[in-house]
N, C-alpha and C. Protein backbone atom coordinates (compact mmCIF):
# COMPACT_ATOMS: atom_id res chain seq x y z
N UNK A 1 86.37 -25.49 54.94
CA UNK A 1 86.56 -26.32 53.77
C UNK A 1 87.89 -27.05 53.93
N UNK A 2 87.96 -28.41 53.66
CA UNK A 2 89.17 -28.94 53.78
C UNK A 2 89.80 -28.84 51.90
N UNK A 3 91.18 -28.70 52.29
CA UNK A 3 92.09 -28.93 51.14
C UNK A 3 91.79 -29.68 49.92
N UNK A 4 91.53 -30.97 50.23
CA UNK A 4 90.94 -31.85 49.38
C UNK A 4 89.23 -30.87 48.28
N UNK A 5 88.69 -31.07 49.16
CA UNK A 5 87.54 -30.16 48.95
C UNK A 5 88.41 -29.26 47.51
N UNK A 6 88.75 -28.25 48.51
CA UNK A 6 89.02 -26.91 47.38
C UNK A 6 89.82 -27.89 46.20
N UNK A 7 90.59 -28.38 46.71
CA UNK A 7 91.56 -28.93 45.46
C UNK A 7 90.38 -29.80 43.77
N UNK A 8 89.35 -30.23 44.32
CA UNK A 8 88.59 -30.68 43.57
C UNK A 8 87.57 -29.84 42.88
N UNK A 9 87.23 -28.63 43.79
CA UNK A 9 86.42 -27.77 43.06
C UNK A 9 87.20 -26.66 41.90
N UNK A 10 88.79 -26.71 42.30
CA UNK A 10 89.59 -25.53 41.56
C UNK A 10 90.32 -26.46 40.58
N UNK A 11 90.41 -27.80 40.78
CA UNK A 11 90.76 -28.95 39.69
C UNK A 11 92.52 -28.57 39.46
N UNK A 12 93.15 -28.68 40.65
CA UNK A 12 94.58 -28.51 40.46
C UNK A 12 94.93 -28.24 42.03
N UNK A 13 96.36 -28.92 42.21
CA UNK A 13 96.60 -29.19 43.99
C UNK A 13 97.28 -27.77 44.02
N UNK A 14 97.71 -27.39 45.16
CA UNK A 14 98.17 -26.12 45.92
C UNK A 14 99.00 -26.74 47.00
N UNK A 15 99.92 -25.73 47.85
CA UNK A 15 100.58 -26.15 48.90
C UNK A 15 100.11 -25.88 49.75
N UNK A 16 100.17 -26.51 50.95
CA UNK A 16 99.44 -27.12 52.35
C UNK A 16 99.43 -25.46 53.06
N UNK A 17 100.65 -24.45 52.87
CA UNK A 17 101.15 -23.55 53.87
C UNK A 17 99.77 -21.96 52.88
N UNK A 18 99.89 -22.57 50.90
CA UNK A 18 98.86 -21.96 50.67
C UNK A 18 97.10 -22.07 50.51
N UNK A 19 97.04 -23.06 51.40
CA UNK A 19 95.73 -23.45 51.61
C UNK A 19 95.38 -22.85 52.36
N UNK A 20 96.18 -22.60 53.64
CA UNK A 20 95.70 -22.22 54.67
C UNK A 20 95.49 -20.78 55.01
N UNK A 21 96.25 -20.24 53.77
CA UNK A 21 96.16 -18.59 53.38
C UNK A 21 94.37 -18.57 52.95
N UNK A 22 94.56 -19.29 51.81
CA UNK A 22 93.10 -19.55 51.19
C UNK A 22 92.16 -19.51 51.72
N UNK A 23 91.86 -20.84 52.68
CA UNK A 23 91.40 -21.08 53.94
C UNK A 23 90.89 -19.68 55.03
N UNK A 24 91.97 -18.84 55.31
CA UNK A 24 91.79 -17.76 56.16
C UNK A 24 90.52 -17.13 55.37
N UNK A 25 90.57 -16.63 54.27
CA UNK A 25 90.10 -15.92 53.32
C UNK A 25 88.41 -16.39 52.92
N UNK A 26 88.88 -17.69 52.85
CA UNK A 26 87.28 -18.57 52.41
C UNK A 26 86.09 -18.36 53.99
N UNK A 27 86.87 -18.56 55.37
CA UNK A 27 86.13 -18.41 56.10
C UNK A 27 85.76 -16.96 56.71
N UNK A 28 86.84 -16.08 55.96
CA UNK A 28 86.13 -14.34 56.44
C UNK A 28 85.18 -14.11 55.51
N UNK A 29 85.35 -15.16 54.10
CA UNK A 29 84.29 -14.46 53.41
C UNK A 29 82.30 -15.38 53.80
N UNK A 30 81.76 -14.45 53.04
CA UNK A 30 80.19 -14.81 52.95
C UNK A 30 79.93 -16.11 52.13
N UNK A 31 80.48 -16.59 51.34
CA UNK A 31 80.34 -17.59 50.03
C UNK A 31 80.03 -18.84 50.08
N UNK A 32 79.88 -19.60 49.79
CA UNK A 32 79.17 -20.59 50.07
C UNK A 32 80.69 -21.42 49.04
N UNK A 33 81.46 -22.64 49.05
CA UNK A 33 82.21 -23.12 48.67
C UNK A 33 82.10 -23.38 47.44
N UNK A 34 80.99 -23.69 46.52
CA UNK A 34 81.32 -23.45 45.08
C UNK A 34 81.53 -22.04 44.53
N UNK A 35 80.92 -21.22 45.26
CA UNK A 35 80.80 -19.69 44.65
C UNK A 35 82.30 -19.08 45.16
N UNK A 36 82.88 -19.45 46.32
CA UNK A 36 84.66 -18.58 46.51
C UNK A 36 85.45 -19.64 45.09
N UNK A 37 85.07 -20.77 45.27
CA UNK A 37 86.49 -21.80 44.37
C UNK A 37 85.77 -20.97 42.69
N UNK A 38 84.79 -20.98 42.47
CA UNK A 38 84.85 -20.32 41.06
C UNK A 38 85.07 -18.75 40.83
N UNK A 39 85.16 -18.21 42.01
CA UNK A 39 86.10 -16.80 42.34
C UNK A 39 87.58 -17.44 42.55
N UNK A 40 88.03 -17.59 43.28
CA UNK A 40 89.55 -17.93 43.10
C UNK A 40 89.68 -18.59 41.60
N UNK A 41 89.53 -19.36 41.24
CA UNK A 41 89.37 -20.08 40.10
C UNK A 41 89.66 -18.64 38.60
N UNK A 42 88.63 -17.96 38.88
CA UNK A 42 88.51 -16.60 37.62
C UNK A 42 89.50 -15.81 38.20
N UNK A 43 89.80 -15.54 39.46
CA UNK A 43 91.67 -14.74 40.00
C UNK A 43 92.72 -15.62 39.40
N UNK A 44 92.81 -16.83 39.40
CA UNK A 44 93.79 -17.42 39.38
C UNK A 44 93.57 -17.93 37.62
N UNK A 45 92.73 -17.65 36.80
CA UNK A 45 92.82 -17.96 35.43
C UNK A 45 94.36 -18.87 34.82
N UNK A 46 95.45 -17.37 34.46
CA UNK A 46 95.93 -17.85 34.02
C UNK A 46 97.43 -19.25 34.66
N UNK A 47 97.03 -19.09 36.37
CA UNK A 47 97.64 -20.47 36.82
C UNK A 47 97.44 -21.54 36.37
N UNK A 48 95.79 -21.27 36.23
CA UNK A 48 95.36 -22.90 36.14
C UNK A 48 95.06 -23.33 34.56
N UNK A 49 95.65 -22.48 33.69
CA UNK A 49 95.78 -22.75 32.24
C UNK A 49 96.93 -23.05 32.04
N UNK A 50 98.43 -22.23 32.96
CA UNK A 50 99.56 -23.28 33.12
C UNK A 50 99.96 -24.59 33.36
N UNK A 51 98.83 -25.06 34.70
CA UNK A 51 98.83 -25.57 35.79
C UNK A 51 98.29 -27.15 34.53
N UNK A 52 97.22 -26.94 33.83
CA UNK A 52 97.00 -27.74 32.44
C UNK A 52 97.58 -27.88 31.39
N UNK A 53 98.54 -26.88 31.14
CA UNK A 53 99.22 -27.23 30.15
C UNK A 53 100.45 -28.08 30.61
N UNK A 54 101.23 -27.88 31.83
CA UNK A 54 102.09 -28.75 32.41
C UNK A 54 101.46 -30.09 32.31
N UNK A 55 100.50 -30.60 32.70
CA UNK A 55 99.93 -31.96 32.80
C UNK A 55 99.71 -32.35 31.84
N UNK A 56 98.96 -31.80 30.80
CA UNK A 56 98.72 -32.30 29.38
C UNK A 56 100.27 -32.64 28.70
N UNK A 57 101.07 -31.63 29.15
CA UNK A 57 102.80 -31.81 28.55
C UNK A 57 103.28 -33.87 28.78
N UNK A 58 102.97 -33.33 30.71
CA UNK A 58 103.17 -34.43 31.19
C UNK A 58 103.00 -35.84 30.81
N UNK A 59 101.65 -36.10 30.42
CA UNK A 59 100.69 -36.91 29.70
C UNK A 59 101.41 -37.37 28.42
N UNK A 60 101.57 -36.30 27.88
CA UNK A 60 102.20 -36.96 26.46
C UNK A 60 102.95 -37.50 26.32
N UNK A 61 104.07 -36.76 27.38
CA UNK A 61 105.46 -37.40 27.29
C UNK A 61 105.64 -39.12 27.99
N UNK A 62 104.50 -39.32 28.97
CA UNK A 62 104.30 -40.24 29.12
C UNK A 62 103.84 -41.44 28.22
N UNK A 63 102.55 -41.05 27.59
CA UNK A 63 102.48 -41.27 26.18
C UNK A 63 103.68 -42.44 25.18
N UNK A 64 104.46 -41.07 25.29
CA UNK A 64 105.36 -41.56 24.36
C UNK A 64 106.54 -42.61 24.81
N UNK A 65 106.89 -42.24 26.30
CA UNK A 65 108.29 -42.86 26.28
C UNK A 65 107.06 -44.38 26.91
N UNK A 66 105.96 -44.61 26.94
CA UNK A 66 105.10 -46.20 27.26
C UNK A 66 105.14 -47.22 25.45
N UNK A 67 104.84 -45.57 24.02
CA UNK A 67 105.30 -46.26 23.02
C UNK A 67 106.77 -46.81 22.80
N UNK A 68 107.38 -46.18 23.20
CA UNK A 68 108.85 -46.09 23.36
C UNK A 68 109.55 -47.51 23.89
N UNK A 69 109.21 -48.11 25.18
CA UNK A 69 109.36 -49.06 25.89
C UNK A 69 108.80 -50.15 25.16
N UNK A 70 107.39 -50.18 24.64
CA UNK A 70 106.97 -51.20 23.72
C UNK A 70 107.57 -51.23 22.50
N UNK A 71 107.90 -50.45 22.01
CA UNK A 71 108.67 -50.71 20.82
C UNK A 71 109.78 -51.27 20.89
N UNK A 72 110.77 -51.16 21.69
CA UNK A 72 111.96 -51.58 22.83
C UNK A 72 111.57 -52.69 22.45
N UNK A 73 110.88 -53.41 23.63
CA UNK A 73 110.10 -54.79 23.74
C UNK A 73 110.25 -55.22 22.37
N UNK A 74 109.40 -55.01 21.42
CA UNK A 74 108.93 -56.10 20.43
C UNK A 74 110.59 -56.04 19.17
N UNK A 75 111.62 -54.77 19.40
CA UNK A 75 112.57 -55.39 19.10
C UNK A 75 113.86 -56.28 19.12
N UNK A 76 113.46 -56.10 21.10
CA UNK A 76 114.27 -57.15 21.10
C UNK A 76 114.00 -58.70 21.33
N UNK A 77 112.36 -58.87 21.52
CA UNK A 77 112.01 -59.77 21.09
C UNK A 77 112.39 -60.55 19.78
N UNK A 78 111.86 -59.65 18.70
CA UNK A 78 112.50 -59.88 17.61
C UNK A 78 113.81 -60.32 17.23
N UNK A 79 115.11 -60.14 18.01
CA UNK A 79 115.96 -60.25 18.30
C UNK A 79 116.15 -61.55 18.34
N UNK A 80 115.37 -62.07 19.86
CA UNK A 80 115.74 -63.18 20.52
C UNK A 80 115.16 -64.32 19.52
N UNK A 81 114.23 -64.00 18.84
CA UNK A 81 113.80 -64.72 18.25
C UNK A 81 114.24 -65.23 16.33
N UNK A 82 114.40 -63.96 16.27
CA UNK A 82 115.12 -64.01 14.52
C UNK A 82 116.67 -63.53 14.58
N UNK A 83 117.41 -63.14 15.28
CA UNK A 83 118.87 -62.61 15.15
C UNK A 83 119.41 -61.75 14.72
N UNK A 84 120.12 -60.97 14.65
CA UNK A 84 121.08 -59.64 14.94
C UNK A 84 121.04 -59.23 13.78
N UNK A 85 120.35 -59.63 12.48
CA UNK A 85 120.49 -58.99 11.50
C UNK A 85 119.31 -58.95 10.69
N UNK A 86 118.44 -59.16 11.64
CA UNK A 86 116.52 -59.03 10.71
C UNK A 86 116.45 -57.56 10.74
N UNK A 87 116.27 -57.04 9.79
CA UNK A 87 115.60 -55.75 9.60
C UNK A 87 114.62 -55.33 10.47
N UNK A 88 114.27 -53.96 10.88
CA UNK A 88 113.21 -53.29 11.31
C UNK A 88 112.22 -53.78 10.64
N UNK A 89 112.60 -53.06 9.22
CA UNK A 89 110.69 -53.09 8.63
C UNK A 89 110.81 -54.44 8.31
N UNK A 90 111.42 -55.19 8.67
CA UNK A 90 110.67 -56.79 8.52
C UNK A 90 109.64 -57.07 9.89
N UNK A 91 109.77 -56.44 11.39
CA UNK A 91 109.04 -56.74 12.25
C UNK A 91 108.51 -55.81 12.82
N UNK A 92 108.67 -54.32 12.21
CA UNK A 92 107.37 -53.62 12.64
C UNK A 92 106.50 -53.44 11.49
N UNK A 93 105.58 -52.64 11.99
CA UNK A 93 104.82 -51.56 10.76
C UNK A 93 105.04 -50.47 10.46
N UNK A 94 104.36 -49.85 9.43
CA UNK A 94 105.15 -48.39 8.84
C UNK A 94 104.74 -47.89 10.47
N UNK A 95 103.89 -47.94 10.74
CA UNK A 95 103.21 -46.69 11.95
C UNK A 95 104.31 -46.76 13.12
N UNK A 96 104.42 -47.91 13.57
CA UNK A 96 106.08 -48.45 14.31
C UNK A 96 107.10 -47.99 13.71
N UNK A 97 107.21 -48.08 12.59
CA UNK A 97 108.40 -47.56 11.72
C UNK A 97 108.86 -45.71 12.26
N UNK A 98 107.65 -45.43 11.75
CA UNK A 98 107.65 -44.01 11.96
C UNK A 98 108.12 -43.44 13.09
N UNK A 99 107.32 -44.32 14.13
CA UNK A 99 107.86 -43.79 15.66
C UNK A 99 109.23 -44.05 15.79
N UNK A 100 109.56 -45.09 15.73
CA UNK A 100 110.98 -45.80 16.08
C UNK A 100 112.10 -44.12 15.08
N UNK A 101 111.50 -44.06 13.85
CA UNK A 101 112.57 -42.70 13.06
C UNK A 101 112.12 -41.57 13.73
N UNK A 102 111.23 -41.63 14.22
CA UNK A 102 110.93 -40.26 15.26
C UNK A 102 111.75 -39.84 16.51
N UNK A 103 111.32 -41.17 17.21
CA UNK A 103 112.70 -41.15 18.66
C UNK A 103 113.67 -41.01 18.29
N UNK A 104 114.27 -41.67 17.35
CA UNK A 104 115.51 -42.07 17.23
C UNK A 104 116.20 -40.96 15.85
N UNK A 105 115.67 -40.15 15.80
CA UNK A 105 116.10 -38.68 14.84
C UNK A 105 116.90 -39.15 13.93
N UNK A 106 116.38 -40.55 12.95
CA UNK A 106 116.76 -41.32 12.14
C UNK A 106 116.11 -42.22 10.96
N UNK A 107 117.38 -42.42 9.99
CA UNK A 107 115.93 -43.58 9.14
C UNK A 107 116.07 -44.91 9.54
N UNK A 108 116.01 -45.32 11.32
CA UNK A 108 116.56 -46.44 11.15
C UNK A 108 115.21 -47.35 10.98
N UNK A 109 114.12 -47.20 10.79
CA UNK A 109 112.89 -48.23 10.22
C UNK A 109 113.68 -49.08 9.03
N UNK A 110 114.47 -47.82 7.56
CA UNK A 110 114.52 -48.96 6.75
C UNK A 110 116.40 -49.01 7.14
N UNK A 111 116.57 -48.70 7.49
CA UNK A 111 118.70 -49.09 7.32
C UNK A 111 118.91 -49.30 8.85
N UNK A 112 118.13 -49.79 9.81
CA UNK A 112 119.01 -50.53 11.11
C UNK A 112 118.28 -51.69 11.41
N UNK A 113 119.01 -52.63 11.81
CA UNK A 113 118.40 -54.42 12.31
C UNK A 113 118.02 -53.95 13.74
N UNK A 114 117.25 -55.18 14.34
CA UNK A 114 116.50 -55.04 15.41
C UNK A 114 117.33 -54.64 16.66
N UNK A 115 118.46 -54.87 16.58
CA UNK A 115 119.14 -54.82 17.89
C UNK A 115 120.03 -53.80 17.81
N UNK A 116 120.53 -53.13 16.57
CA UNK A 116 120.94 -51.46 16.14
C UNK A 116 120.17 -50.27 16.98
N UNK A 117 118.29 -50.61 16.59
CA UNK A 117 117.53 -49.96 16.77
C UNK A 117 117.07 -50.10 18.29
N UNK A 118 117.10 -51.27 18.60
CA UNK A 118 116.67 -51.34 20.12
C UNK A 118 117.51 -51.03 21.14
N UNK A 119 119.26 -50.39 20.70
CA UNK A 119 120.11 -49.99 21.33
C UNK A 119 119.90 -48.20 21.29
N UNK A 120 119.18 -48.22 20.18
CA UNK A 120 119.11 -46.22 20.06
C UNK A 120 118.24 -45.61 20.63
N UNK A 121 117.28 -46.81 21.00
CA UNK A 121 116.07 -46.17 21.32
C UNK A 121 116.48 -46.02 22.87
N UNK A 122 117.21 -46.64 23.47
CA UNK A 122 118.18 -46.06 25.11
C UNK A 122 117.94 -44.56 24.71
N UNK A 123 118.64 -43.57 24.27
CA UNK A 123 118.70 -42.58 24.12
C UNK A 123 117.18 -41.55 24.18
N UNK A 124 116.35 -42.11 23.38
CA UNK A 124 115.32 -41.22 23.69
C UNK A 124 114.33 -41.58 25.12
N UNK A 125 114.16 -43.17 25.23
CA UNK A 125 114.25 -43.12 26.58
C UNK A 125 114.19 -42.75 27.79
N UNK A 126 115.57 -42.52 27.74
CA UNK A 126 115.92 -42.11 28.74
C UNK A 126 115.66 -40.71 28.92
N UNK A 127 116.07 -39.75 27.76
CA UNK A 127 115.35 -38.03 27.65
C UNK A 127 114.33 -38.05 28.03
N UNK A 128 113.46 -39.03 27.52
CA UNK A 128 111.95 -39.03 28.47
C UNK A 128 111.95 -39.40 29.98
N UNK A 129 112.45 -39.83 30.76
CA UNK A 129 112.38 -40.55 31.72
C UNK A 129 112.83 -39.25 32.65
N UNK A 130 114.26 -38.50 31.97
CA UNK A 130 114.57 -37.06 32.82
C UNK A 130 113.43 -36.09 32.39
N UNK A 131 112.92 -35.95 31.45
CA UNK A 131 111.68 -34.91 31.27
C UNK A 131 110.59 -35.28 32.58
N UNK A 132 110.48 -37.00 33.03
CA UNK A 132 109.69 -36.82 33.58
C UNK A 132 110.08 -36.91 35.39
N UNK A 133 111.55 -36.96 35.45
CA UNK A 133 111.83 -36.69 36.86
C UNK A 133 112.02 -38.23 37.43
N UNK A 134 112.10 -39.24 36.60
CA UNK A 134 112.08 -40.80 36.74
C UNK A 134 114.01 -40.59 36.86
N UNK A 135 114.51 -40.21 36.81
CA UNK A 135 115.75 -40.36 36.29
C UNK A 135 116.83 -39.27 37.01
């Protein structure tokens, strides 16, 4: 069985040096390659419920710091376009609003202008960007 192979039937990658442990094991045994990967698979349970919750983590946080960047965007658009002292909730929406006081562990939706807020949001950002190893 090649690596790839197992990696698709156990739905999560492994290292090259423990494949080949695997590997040893898959070819002493009798099994036919779906029947060892859903045996390793029921040994290895609670890896690969880690192994998903890391990615799903992953995901989100990605998620967020892609809302994060767009929100960025459309305030300093806003910016360039209306000037240093237009309000938030004049150019987002509450749902924008919300996020922007979410990142930014603030009320700046209604008490910061576009370019207050598009300077704070650096900060969460960037926490996202080291959560995800970008940084």
């Amino acid at each position: 069985m090649l690596q790839q192979e197992f990696e698709q039937r156990v739905k999560m990658p492994v290292q090259a040096w423990e494949f080949e442990a695997i590997n040893v094991v898959y070819n002493n045994s009798d099994l036919d390659k779906d029947e060892f990967c859903k045996m390793w698979k029921s040994m290895n349970k609670t890896r690969i419920e880690r192994y998903n919750k890391k990615q799903a983590e992953i995901s989100r946080i990605n998620k967020m710091l892609e809302k994060a960047r767009n929100l960025k965007e459309k305030l300093q658009a806003a910016f360039s376009k209306s000037g240093y002292s237009t309000p938030c909730y004049k150019v987002l929406t509450d749902k924008q609003g919300a996020l922007l006081d979410e990142l930014t562990n603030q009320s700046a939706f209604v008490f910061m202008n576009v370019m207050d807020a598009s300077f704070e949001l650096n900060k969460p950002i960037q926490r996202l960007e080291r959560e995800l190893g970008l940084i």
